[in-house]
N, C-alpha and C. Protein backbone atom coordinates (compact mmCIF):
# COMPACT_ATOMS: atom_id res chain seq x y z
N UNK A 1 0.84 -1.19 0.00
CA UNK A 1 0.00 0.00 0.00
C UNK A 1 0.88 1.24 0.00
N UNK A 2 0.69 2.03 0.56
CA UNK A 2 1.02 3.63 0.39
C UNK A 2 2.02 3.91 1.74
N UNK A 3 2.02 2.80 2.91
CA UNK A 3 2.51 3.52 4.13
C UNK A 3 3.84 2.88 3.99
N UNK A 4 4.57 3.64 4.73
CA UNK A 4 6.29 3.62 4.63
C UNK A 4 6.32 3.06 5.80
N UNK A 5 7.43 1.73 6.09
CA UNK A 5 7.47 1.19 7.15
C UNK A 5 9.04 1.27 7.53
N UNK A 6 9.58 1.93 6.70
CA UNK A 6 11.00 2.74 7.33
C UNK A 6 11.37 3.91 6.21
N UNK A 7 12.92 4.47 6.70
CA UNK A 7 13.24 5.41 4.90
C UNK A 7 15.36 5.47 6.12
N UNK A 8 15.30 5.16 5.20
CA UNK A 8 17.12 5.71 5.28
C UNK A 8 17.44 6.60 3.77
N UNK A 9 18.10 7.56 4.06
CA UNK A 9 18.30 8.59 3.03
C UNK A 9 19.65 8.05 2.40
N UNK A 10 19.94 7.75 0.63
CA UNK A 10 20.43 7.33 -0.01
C UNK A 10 21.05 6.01 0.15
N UNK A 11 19.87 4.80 0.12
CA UNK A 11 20.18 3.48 0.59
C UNK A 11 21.44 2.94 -0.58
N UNK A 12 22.16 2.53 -0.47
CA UNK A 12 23.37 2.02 -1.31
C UNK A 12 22.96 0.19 -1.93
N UNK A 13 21.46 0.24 -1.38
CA UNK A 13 21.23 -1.13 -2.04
C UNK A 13 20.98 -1.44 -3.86
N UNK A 14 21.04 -2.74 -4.32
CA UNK A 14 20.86 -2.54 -5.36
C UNK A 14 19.63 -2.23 -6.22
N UNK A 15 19.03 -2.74 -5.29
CA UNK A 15 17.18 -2.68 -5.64
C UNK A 15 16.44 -1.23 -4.81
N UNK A 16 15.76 -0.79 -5.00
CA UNK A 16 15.20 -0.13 -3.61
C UNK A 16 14.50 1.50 -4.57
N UNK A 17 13.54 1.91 -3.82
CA UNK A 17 12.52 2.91 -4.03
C UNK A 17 13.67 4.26 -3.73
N UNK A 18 13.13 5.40 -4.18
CA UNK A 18 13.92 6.73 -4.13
C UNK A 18 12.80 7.79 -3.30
N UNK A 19 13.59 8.65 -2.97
CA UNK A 19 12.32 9.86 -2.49
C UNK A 19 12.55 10.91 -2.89
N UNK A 20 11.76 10.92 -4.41
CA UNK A 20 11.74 11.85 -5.10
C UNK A 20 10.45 12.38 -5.32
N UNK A 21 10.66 14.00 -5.35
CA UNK A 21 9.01 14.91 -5.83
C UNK A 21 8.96 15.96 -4.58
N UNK A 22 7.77 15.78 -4.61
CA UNK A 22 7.36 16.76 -2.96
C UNK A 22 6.63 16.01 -1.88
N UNK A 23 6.70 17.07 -1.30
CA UNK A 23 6.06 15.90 0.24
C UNK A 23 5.16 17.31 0.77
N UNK A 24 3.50 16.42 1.12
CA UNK A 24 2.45 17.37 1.98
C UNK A 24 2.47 16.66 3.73
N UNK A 25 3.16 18.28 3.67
CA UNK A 25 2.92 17.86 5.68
C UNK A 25 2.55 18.28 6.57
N UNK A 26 1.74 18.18 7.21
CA UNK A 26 0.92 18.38 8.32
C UNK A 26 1.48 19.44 9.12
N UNK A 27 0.99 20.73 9.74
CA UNK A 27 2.06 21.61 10.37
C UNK A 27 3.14 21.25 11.65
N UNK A 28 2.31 19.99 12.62
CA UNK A 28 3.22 19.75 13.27
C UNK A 28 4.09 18.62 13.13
N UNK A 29 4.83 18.54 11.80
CA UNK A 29 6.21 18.08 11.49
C UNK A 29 7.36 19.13 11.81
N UNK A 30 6.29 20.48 10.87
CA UNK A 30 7.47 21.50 11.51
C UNK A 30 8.49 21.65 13.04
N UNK A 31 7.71 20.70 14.16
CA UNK A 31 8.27 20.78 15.39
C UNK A 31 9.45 19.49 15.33
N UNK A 32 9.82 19.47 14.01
CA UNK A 32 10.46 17.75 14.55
C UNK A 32 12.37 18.40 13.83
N UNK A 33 11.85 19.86 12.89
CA UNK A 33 13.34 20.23 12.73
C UNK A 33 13.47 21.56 13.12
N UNK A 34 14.75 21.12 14.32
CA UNK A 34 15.33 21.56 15.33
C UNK A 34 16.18 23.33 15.12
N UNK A 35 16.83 23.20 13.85
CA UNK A 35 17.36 24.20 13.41
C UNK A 35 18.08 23.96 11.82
N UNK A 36 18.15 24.99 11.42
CA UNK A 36 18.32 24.90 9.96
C UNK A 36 19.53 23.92 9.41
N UNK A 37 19.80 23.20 10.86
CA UNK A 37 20.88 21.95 10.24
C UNK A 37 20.60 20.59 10.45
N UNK A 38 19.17 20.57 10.66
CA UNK A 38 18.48 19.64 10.56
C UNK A 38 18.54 19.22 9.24
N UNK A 39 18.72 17.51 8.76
CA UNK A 39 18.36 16.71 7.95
C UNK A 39 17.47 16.31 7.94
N UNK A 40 16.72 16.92 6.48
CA UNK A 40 15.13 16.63 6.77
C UNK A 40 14.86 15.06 6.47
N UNK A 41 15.85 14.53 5.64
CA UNK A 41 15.86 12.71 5.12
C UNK A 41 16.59 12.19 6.25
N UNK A 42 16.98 12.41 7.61
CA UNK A 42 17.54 11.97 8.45
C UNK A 42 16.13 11.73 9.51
N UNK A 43 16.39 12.13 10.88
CA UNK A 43 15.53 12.38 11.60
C UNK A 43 14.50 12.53 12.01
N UNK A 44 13.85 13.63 11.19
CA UNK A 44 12.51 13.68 10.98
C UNK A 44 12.13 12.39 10.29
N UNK A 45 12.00 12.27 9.02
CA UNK A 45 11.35 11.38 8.39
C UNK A 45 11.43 9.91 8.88
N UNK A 46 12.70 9.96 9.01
CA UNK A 46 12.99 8.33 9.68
C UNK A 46 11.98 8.15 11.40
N UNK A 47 11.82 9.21 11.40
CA UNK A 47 10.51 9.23 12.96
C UNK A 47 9.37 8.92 12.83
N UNK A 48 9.06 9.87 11.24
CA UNK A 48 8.03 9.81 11.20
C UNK A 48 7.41 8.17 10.61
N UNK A 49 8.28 8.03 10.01
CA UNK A 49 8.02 6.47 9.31
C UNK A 49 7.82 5.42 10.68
N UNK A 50 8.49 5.76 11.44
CA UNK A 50 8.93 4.95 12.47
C UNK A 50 7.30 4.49 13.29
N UNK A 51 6.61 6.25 13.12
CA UNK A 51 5.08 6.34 13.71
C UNK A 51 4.40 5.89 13.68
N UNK A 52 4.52 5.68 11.49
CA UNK A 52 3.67 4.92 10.73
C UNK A 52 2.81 6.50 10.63
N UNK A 53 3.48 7.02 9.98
CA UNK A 53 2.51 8.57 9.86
C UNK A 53 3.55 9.29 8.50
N UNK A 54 3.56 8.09 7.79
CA UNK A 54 4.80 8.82 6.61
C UNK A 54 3.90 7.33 5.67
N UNK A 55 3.36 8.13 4.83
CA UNK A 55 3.20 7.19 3.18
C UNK A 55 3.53 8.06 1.94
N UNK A 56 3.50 7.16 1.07
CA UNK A 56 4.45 7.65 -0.52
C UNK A 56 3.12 7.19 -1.40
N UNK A 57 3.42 7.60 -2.60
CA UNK A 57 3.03 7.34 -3.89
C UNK A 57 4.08 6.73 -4.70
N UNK A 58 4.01 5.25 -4.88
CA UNK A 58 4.77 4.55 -5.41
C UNK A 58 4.76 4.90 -7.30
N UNK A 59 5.90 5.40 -7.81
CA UNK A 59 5.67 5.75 -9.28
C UNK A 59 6.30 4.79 -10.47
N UNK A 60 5.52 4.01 -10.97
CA UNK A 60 6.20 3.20 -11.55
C UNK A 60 6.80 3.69 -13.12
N UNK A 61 6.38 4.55 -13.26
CA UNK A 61 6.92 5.05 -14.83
C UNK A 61 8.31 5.45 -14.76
N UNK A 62 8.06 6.38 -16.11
CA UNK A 62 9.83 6.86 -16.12
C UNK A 62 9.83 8.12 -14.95
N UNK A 63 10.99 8.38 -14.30
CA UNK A 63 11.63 9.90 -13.31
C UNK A 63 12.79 9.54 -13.79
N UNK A 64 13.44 11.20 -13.87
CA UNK A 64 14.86 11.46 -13.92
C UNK A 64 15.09 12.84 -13.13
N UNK A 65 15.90 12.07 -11.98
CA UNK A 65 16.49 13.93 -11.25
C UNK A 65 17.01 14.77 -12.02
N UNK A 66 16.94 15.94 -11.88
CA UNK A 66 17.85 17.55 -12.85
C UNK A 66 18.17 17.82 -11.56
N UNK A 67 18.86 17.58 -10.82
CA UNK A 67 20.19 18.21 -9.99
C UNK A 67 20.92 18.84 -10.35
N UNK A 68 21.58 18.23 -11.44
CA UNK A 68 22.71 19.14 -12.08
C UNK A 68 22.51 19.27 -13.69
N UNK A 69 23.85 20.03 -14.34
CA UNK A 69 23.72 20.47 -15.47
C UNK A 69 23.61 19.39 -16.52
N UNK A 70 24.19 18.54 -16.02
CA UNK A 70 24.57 16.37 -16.73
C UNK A 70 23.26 15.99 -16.90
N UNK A 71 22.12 16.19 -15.80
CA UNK A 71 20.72 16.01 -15.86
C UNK A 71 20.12 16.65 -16.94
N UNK A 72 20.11 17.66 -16.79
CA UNK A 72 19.34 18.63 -17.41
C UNK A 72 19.64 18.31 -18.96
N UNK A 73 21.33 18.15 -19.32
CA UNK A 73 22.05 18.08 -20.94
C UNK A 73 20.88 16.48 -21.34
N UNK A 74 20.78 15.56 -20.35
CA UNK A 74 20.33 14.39 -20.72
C UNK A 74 19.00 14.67 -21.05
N UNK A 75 18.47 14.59 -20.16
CA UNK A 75 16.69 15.40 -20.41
C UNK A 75 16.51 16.32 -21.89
N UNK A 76 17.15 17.27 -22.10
CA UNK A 76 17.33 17.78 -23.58
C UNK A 76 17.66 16.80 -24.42
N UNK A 77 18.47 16.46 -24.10
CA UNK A 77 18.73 14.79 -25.73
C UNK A 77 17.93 14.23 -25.70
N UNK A 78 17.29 13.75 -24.34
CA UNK A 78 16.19 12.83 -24.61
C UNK A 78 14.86 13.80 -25.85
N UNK A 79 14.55 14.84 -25.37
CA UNK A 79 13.77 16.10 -26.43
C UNK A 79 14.34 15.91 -27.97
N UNK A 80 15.42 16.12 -27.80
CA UNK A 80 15.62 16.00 -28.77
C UNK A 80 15.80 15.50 -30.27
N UNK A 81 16.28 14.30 -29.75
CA UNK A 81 16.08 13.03 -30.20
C UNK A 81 14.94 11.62 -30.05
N UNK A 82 13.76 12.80 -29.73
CA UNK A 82 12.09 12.73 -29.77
C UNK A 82 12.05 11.29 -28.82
N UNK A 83 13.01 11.26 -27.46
CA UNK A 83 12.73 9.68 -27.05
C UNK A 83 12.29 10.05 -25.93
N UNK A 84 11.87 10.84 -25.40
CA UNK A 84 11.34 11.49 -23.90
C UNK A 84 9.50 11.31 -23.96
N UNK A 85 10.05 10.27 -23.00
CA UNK A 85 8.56 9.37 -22.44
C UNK A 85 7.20 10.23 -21.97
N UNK A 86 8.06 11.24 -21.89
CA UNK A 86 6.56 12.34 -20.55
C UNK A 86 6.20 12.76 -22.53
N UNK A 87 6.37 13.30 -23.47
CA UNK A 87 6.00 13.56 -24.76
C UNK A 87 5.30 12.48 -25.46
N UNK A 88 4.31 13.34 -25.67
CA UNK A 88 3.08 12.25 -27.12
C UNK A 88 2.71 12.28 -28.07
């Protein structure tokens, strides 16, 4: 189903789900980071999962992060060379 029954931030396994997109949260999460050096994929979330008060939308299609400029050059070729899946 939809509920998260843990989250470690950048699991090094070979298989495994990502946490990518946005996240809607309830205002009192805001009490769970401490100061602006809070890790929000650390602590918090790993609590909240812990609660059982943290679910996802599992996406099975294509995602590609644009973090950087390497992203972004790829995402354009994909345009370009008319192979970009989100296009119909």
């Amino acid at each position: 189903d939809s509920e998260v029954v843990s989250f470690k931030e950048k699991s090094q396994l070979t298989e495994s789900w990502i946490n990518g997109g946005f996240f809607v949260l309830e205002p009192k999460f805001f009490d769970m980071l401490l100061n602006d050096q809070t890790v929000l994929e650390k602590e918090p979330l790993e609590k909240v999962a812990s609660m059982k008060e943290l679910a996802a939308f599992r996406h099975e299609g294509f995602w590609q992060c644009m973090d950087h400029k390497l992203d972004k050059d790829l995402l354009d070729q994909m345009v370009k060379e008319k192979k970009a899946p989100w296009i119909k």
